[in-house]
N, C-alpha and C. Protein backbone atom coordinates (compact mmCIF):
# COMPACT_ATOMS: atom_id res chain seq x y z
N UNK A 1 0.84 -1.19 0.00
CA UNK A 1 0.00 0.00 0.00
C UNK A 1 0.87 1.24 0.00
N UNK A 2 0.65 2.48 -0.76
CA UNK A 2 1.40 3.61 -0.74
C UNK A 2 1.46 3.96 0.67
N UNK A 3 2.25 5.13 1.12
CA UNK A 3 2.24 5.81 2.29
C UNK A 3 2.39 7.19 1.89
N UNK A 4 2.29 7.99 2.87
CA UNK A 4 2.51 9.49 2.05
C UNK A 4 4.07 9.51 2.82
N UNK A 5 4.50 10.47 2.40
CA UNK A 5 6.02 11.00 2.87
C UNK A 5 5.77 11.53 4.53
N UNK A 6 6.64 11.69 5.05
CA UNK A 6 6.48 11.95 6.61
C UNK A 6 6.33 13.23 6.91
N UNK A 7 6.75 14.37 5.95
CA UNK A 7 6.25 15.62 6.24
C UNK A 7 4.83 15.56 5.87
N UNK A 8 4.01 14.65 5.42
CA UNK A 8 2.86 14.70 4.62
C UNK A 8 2.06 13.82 6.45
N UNK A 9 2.67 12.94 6.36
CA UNK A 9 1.55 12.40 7.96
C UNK A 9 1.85 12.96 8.89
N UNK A 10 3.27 14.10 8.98
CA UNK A 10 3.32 14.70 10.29
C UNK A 10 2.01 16.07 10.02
N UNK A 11 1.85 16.64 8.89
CA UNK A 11 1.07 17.56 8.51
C UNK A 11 -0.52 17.06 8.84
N UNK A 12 -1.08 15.50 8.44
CA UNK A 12 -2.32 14.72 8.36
C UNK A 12 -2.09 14.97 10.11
N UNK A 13 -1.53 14.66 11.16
CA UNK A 13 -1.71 14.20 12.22
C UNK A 13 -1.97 15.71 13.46
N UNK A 14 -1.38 16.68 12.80
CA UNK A 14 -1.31 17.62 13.47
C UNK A 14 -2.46 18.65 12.98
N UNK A 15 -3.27 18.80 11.77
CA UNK A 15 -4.54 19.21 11.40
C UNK A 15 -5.62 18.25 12.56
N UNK A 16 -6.28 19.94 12.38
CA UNK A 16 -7.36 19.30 13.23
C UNK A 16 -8.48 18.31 12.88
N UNK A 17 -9.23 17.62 13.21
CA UNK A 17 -9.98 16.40 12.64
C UNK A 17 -10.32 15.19 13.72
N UNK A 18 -11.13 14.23 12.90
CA UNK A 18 -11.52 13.26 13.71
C UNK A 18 -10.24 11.90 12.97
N UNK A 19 -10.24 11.56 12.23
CA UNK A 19 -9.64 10.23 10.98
C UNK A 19 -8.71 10.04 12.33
N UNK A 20 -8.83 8.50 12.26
CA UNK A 20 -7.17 8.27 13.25
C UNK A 20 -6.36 7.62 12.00
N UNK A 21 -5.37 7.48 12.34
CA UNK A 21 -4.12 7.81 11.58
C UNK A 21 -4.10 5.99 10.70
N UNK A 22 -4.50 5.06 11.26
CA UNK A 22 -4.54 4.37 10.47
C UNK A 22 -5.68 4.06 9.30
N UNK A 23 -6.85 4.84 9.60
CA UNK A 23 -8.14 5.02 8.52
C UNK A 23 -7.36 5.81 7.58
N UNK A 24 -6.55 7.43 8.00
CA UNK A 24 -6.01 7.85 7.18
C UNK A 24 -4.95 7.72 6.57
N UNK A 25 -4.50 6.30 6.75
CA UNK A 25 -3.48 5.62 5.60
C UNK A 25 -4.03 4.63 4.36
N UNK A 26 -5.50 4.21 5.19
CA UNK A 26 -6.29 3.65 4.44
C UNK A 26 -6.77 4.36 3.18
N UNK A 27 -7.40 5.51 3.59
CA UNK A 27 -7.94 6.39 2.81
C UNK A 27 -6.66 7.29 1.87
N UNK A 28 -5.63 7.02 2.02
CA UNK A 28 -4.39 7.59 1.08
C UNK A 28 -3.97 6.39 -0.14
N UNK A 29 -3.94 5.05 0.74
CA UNK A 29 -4.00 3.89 -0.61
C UNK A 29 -4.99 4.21 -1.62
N UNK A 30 -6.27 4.24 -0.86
CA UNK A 30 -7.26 4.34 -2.07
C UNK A 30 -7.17 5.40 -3.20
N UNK A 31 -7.14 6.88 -2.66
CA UNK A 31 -6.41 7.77 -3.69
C UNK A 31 -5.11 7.60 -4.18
N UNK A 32 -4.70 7.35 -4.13
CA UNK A 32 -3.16 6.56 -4.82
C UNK A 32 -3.56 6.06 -5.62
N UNK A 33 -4.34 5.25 -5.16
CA UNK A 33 -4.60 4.12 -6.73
C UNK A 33 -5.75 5.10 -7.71
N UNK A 34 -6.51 5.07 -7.00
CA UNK A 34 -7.47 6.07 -7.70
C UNK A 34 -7.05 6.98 -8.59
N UNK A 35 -5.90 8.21 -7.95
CA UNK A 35 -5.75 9.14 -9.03
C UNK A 35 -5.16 8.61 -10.38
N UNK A 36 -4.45 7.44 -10.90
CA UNK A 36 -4.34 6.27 -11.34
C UNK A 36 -4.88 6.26 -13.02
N UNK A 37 -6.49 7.17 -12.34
CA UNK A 37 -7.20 7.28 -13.74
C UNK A 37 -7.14 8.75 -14.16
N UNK A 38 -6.82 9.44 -13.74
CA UNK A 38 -6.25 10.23 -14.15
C UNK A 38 -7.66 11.79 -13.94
N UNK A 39 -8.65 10.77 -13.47
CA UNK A 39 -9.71 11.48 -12.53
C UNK A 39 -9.48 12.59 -11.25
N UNK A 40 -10.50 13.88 -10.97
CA UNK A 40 -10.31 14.07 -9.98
C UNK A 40 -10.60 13.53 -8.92
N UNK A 41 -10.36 13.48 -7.23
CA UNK A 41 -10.82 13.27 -6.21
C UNK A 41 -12.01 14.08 -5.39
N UNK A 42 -12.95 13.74 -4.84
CA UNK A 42 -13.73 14.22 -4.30
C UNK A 42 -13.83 13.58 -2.83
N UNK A 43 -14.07 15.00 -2.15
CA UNK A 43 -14.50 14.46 -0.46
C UNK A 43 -15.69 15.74 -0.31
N UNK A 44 -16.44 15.00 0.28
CA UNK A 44 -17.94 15.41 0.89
C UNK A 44 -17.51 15.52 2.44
N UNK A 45 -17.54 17.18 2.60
CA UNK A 45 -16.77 16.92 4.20
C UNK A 45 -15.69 17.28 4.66
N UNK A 46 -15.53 18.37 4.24
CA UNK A 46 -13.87 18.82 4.48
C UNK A 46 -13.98 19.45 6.21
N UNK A 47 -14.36 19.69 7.05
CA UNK A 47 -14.43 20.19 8.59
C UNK A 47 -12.80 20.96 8.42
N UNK A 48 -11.88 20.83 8.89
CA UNK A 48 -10.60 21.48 8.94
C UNK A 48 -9.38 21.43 8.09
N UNK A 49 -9.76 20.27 6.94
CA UNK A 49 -8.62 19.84 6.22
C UNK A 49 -8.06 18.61 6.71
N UNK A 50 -7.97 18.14 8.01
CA UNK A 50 -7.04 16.82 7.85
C UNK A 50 -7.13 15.34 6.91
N UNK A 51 -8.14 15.41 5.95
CA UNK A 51 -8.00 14.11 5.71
C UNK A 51 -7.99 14.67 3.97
N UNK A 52 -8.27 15.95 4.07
CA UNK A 52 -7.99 16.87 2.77
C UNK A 52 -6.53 16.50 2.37
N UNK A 53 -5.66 16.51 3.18
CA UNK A 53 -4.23 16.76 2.67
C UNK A 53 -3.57 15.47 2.12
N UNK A 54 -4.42 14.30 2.80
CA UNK A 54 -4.14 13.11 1.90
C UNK A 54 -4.47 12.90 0.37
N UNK A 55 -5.68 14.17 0.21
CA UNK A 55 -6.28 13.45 -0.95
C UNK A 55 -5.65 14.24 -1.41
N UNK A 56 -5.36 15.15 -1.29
CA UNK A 56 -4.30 16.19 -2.27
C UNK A 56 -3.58 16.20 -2.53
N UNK A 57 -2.27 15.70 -1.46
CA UNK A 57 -0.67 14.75 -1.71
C UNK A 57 -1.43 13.62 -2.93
N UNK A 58 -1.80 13.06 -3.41
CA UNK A 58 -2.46 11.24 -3.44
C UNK A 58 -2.67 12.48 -5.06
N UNK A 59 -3.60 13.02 -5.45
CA UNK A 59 -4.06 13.86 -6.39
C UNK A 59 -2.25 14.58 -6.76
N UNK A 60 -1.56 15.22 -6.20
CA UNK A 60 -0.55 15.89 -6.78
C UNK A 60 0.42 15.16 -7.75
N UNK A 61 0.73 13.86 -6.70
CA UNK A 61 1.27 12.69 -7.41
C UNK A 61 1.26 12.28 -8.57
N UNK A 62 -0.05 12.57 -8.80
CA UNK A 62 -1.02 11.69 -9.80
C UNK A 62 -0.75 13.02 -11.05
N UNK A 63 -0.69 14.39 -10.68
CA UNK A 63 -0.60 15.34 -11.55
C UNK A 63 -2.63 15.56 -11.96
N UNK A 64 -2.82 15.22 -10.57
CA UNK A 64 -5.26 16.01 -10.90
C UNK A 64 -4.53 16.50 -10.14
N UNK A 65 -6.48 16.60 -9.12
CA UNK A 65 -6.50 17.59 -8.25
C UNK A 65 -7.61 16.90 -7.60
N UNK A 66 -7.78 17.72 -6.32
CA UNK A 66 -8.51 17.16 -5.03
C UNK A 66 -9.80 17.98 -5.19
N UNK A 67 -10.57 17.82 -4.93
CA UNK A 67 -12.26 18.48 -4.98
C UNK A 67 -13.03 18.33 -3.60
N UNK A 68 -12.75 19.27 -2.53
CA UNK A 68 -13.58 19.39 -1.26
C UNK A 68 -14.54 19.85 -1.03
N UNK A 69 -15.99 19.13 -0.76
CA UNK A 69 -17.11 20.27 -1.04
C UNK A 69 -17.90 20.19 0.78
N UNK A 70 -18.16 21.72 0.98
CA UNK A 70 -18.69 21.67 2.90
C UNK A 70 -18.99 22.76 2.45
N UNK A 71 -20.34 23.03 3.46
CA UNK A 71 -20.59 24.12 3.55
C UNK A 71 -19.58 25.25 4.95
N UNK A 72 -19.10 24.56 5.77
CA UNK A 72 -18.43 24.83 6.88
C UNK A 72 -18.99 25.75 7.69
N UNK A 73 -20.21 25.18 8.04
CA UNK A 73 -20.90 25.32 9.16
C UNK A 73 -20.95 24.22 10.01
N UNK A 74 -20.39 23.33 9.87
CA UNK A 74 -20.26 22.46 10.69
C UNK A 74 -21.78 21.38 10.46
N UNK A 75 -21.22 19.94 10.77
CA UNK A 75 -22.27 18.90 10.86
C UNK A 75 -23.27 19.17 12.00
N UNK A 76 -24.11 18.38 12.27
CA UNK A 76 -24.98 18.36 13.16
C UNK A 76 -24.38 18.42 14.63
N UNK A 77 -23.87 16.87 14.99
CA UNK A 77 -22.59 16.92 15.97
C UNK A 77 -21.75 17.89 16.22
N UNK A 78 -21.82 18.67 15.89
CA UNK A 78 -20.54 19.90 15.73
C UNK A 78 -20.84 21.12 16.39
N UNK A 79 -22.25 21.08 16.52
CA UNK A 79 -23.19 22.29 16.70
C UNK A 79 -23.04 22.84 18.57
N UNK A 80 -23.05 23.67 18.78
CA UNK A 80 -23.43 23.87 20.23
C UNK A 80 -23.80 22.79 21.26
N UNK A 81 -22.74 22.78 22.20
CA UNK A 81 -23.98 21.68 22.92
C UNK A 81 -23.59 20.17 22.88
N UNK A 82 -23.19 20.10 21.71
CA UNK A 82 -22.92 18.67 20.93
C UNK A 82 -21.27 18.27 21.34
N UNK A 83 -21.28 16.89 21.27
CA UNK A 83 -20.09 16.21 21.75
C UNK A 83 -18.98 16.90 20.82
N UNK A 84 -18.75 16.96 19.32
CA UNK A 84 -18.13 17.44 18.71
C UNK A 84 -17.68 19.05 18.46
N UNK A 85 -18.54 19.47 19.33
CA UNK A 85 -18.70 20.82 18.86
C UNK A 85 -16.91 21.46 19.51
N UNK A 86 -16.54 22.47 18.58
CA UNK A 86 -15.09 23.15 18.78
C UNK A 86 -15.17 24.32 19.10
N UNK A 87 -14.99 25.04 20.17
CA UNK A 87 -15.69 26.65 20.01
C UNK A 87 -14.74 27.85 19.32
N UNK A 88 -13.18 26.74 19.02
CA UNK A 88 -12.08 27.60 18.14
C UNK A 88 -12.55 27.81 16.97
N UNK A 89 -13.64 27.35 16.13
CA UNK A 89 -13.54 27.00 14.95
C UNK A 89 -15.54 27.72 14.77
N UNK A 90 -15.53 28.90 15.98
CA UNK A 90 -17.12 29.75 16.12
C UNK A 90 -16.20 31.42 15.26
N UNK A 91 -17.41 31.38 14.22
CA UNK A 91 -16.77 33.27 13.88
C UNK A 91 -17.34 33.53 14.84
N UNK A 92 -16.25 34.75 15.73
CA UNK A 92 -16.93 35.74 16.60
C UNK A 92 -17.90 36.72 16.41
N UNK A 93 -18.16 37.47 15.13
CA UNK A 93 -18.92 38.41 14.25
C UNK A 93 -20.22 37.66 14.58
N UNK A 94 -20.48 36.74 13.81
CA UNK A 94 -21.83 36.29 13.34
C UNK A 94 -22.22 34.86 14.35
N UNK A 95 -21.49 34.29 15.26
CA UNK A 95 -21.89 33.30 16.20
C UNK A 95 -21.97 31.98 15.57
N UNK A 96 -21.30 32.11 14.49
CA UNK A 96 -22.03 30.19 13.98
C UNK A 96 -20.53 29.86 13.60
N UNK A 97 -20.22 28.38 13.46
CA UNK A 97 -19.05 28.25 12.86
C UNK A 97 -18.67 28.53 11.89
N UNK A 98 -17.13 28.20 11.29
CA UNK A 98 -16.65 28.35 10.01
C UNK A 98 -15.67 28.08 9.62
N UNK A 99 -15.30 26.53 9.51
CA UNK A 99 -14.50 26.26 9.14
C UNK A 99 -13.36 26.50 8.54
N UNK A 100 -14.06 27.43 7.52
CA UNK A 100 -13.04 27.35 6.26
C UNK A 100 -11.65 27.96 6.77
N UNK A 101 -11.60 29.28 7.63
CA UNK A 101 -10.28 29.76 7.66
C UNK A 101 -9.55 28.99 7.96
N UNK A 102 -9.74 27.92 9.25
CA UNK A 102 -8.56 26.36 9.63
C UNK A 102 -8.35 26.08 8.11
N UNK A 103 -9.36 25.40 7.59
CA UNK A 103 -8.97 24.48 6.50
C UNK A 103 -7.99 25.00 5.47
N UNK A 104 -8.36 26.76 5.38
CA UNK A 104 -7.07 27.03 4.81
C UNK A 104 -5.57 27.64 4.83
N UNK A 105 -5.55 27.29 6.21
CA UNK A 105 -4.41 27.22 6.63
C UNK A 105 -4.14 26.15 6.82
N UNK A 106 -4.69 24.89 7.25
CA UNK A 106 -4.48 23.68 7.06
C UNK A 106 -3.33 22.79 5.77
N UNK A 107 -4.11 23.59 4.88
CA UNK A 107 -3.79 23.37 3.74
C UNK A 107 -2.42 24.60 3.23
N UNK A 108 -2.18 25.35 3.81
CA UNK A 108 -1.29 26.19 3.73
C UNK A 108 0.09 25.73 4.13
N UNK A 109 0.11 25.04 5.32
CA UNK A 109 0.85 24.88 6.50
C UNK A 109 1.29 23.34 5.83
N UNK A 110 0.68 22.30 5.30
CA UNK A 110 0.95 21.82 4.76
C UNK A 110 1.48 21.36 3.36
N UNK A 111 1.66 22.52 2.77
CA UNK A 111 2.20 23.29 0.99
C UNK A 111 1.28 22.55 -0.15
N UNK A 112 0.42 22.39 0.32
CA UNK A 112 -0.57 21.90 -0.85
C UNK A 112 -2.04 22.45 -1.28
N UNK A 113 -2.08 23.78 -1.37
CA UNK A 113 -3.03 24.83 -1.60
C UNK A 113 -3.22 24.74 -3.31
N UNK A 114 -2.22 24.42 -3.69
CA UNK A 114 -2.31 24.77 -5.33
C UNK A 114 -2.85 23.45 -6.31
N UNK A 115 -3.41 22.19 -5.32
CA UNK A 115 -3.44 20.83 -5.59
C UNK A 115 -5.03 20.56 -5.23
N UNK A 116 -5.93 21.60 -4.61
CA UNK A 116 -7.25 21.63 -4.43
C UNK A 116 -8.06 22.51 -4.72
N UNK A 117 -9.19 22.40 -5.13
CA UNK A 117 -10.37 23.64 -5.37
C UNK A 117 -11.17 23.05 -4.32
N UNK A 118 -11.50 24.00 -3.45
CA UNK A 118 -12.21 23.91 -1.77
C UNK A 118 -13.41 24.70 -2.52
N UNK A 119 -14.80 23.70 -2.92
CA UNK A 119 -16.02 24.32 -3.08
C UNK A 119 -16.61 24.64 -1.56
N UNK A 120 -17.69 25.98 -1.62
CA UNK A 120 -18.10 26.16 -0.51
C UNK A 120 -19.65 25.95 -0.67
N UNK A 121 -20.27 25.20 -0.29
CA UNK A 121 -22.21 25.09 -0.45
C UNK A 121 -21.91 23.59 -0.30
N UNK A 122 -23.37 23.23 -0.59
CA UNK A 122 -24.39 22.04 0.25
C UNK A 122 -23.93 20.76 -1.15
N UNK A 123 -23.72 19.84 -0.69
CA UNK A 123 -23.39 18.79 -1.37
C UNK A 123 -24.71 18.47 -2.47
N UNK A 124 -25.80 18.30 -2.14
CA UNK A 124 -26.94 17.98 -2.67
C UNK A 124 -26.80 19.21 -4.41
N UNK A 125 -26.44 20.66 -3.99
CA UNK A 125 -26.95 21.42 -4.66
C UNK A 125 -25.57 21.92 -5.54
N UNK A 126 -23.98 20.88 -5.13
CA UNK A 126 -23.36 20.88 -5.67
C UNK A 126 -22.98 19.89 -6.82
N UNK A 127 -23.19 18.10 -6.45
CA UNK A 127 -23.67 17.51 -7.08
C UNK A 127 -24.52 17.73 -8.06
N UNK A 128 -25.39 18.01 -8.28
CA UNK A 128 -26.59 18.73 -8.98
C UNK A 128 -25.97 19.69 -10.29
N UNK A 129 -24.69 20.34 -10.02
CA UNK A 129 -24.27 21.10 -10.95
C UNK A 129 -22.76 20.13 -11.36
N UNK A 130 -22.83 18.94 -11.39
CA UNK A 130 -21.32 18.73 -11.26
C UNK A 130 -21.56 17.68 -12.67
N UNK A 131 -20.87 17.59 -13.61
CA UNK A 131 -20.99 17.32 -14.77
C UNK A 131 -20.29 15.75 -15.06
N UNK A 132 -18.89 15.98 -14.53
CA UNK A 132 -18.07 15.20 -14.97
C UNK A 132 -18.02 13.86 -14.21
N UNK A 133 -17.13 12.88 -14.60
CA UNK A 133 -16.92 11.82 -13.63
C UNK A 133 -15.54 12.08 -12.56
N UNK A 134 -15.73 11.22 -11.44
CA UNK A 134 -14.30 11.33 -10.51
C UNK A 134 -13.91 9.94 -10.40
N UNK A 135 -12.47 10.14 -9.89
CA UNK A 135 -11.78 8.65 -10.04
C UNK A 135 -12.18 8.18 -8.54
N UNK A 136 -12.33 9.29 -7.16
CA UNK A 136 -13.19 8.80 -5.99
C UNK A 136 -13.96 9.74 -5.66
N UNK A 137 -14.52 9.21 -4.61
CA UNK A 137 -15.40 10.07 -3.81
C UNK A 137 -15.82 9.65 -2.89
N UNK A 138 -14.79 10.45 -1.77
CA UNK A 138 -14.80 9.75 -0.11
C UNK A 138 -16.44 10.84 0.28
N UNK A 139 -17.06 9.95 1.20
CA UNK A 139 -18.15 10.46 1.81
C UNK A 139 -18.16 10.42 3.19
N UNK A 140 -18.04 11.31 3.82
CA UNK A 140 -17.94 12.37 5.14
C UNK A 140 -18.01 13.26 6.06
N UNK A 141 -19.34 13.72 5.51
CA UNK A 141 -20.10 14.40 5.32
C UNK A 141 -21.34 14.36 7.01
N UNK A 142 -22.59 15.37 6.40
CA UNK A 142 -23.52 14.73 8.08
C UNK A 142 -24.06 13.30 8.05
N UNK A 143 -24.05 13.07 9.23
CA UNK A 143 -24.06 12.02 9.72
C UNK A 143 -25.81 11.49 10.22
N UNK A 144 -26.83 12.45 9.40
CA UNK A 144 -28.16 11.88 9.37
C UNK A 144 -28.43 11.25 7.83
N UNK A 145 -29.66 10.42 8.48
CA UNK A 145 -30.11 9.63 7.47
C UNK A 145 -30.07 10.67 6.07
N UNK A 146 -30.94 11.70 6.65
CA UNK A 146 -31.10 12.76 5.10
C UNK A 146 -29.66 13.17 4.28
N UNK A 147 -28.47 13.82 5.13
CA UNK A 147 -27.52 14.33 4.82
C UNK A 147 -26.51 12.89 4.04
N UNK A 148 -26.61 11.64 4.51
CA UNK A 148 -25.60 10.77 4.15
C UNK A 148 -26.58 10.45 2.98
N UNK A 149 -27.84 10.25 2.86
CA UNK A 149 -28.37 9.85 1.76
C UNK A 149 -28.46 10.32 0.18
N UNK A 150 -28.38 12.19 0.92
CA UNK A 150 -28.15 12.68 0.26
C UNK A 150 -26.64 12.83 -0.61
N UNK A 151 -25.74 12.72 0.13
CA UNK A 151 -24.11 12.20 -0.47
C UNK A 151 -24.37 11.38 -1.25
N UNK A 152 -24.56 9.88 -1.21
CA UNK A 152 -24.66 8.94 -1.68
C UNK A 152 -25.44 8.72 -3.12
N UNK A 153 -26.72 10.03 -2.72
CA UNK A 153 -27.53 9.90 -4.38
C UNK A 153 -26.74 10.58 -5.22
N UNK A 154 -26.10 11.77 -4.75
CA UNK A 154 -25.56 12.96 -5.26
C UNK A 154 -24.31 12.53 -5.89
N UNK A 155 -23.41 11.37 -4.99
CA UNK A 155 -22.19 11.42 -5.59
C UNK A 155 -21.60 10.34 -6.28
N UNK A 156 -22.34 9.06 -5.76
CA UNK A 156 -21.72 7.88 -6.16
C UNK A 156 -21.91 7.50 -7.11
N UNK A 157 -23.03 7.69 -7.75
CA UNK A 157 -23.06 7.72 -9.86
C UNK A 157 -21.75 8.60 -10.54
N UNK A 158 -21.14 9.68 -9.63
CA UNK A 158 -20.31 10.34 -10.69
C UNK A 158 -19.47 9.20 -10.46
N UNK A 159 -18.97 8.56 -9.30
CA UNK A 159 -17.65 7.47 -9.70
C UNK A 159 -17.82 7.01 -11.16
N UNK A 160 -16.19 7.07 -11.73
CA UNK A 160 -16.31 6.31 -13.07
C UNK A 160 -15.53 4.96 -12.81
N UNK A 161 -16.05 3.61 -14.06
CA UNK A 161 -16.33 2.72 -14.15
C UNK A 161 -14.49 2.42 -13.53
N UNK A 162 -14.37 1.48 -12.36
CA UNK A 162 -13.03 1.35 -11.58
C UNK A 162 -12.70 2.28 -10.98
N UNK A 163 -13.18 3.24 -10.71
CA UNK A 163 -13.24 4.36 -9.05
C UNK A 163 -13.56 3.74 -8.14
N UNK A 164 -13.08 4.76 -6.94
CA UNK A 164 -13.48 4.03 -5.25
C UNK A 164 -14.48 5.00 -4.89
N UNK A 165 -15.43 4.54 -4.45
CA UNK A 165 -16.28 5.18 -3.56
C UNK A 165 -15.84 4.84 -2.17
N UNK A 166 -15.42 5.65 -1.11
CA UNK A 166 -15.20 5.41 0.42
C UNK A 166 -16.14 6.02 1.11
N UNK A 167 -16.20 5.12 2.22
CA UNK A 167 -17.02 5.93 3.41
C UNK A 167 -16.96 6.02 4.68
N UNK A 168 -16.73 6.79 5.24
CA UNK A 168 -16.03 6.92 6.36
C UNK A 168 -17.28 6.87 7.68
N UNK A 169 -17.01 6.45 8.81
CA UNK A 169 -17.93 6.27 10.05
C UNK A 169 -19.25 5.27 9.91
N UNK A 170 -18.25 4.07 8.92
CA UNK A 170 -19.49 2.44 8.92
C UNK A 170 -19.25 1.85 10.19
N UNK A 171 -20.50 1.91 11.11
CA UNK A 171 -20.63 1.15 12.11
C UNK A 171 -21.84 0.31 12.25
N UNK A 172 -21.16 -1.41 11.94
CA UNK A 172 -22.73 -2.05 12.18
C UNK A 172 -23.13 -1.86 13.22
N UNK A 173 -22.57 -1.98 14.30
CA UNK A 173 -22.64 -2.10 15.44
C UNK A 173 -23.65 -0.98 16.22
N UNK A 174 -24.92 -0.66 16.38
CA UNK A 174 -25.43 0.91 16.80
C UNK A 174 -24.68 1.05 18.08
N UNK A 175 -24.32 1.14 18.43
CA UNK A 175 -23.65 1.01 19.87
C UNK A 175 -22.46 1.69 19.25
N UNK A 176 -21.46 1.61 18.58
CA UNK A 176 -20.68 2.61 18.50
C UNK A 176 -20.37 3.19 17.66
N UNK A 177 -21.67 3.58 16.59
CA UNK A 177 -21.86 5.06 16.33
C UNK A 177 -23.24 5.25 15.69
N UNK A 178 -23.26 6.27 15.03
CA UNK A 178 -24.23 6.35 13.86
C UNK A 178 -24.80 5.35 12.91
N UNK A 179 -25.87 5.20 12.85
CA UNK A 179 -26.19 4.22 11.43
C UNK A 179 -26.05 4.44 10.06
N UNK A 180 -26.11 5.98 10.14
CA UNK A 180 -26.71 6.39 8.44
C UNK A 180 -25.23 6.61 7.51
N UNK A 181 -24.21 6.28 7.75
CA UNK A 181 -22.82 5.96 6.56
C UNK A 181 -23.52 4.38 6.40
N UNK A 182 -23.60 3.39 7.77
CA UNK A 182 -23.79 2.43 7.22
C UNK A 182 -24.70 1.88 6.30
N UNK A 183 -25.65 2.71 6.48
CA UNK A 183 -26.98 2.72 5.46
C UNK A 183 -26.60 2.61 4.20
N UNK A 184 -26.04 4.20 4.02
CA UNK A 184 -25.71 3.63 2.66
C UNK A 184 -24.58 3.09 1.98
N UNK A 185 -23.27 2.54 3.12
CA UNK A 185 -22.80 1.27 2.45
C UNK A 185 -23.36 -0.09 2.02
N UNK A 186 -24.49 -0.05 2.85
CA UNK A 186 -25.34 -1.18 2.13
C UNK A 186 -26.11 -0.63 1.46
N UNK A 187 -26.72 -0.31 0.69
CA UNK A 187 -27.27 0.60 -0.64
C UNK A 187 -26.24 0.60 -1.69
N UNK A 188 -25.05 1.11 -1.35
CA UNK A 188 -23.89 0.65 -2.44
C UNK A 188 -23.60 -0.73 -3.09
N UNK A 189 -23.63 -1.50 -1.46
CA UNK A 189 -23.28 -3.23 -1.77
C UNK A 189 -24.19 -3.56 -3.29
N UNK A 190 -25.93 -2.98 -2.11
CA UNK A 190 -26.77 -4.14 -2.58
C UNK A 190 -27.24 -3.63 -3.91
N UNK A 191 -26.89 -2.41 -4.80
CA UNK A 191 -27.08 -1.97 -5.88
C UNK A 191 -26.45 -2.41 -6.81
N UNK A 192 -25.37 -3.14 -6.60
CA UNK A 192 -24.63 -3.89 -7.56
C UNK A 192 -23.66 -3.28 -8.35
N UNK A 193 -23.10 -2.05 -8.26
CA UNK A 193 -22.96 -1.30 -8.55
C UNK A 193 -21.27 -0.98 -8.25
N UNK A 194 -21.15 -1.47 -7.33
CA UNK A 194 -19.91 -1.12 -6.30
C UNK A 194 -19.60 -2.84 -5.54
N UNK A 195 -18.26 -3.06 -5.62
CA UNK A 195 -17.72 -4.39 -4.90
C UNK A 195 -17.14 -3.86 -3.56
N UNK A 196 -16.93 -4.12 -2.84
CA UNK A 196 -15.66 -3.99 -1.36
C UNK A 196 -14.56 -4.43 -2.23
N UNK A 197 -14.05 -3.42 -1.38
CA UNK A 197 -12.35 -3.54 -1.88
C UNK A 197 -11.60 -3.92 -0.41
N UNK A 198 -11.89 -3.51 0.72
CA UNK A 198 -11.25 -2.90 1.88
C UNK A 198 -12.05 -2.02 2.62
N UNK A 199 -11.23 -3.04 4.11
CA UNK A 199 -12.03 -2.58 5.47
C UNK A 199 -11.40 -2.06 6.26
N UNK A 200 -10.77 -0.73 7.15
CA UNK A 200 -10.11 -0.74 7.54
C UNK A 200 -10.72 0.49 8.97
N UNK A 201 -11.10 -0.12 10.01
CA UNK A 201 -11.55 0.27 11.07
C UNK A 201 -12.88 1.16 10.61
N UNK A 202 -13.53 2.42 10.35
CA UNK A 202 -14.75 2.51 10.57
C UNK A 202 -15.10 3.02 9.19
N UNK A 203 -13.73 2.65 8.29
CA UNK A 203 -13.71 3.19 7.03
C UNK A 203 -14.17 1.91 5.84
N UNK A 204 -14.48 2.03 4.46
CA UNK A 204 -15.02 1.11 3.63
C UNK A 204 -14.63 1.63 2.30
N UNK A 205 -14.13 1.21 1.13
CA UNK A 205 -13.27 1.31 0.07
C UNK A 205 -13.82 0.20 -0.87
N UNK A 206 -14.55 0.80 -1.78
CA UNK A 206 -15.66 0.07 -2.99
C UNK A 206 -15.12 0.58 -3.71
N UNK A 207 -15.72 -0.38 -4.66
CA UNK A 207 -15.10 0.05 -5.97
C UNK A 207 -16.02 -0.02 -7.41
N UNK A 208 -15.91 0.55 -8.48
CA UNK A 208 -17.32 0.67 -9.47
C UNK A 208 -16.78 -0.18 -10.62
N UNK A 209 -17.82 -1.18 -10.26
CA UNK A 209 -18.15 -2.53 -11.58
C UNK A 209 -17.84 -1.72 -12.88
């Protein structure tokens, strides 16, 4: 399996984020191979950049580019109140979060700014305008039935024919976590559409028939 270079996982480890470090070696094979086709990468879900900089090292390599689409207001979890919630990452002006300035320094701090186009709006209504095919498209996005379902309608038809579709936070188990990634990794399975490639802790790596 590829690895990224060590200024590249000391950069992945020290961005802020949830991915532990062995999902995000997982999720760097798959773009490795992926950029391969000479496709761009897509992630649904960029929160601060850390799992951005894999797909962008993985995309530079390759000579594409990485495609991050969030609105950066943060997921549901993220919100006030909520286990996830960060209060570094609240604009002071207007009271709600906003990602984006981390993410682009994230991406600054790590020298790979010139290797991504960071879309800003709602996956549903970006999909919707998005034309082309991608070689992946990690999904990472919110973590309700509506929001993951919506990823999944929105993005996994653009995979082209031998792309990975990934998805990050599959837990059969309800007990330790969310259901709705797993939802629609089975919707992927059972559509026929997509094989398993690779399992690697709460992460899943398909691939298009």
């Amino acid at each position: 399996m590829s690895v990224p270079e060590p200024e590249i996982l000391a950069a992945f480890e020290a961005a802020k984020g949830f991915m532990p470090v062995g999902e995000g070696l997982a999720l760097y094979g798959a773009a490795v191979e992926a950029a391969k086709l000479g496709l761009p990468l897509l992630e649904v879900g960029t929160y601060c950049g850390r799992s951005t900089i894999l797909l962008a090292d993985a995309a530079r390599r390759a000579g594409t580019v990485a495609v991050t689409v969030d609105h950066h207001r943060g997921s549901e979890e993220q919100q006030p109140g909520w286990e996830y919630h960060d209060e570094t990452v609240v604009d002071p002006e207007v009271g709600v979060m906003d990602t984006l300035p981390t993410f682009r320094r994230t991406l600054r701090t790590a020298g790979l700014e010139e290797h991504v186009i960071a879309v800003v709006g709602r996956s549903p209504q970006v999909a919707g305008v998005w034309a082309g095919q991608l070689g992946l498209v990690f999904v990472d996005g919110g973590h309700t039935d509506e929001h993951a379902g919506n990823d999944y309608e929105g993005w996994a038809p653009k995979v082209a024919p031998g792309g990975l579709l990934v998805i990050h936070d599959v837990f059969p188990d309800p007990a330790d976590g969310g259901q709705a990634p797993y939802r629609i990794y089975l919707r992927a399975l059972e559509s026929g559409d997509f094989d398993e490639v690779s399992v690697t802790g709460s992460l899943r790596v398909l691939r298009r028939v």
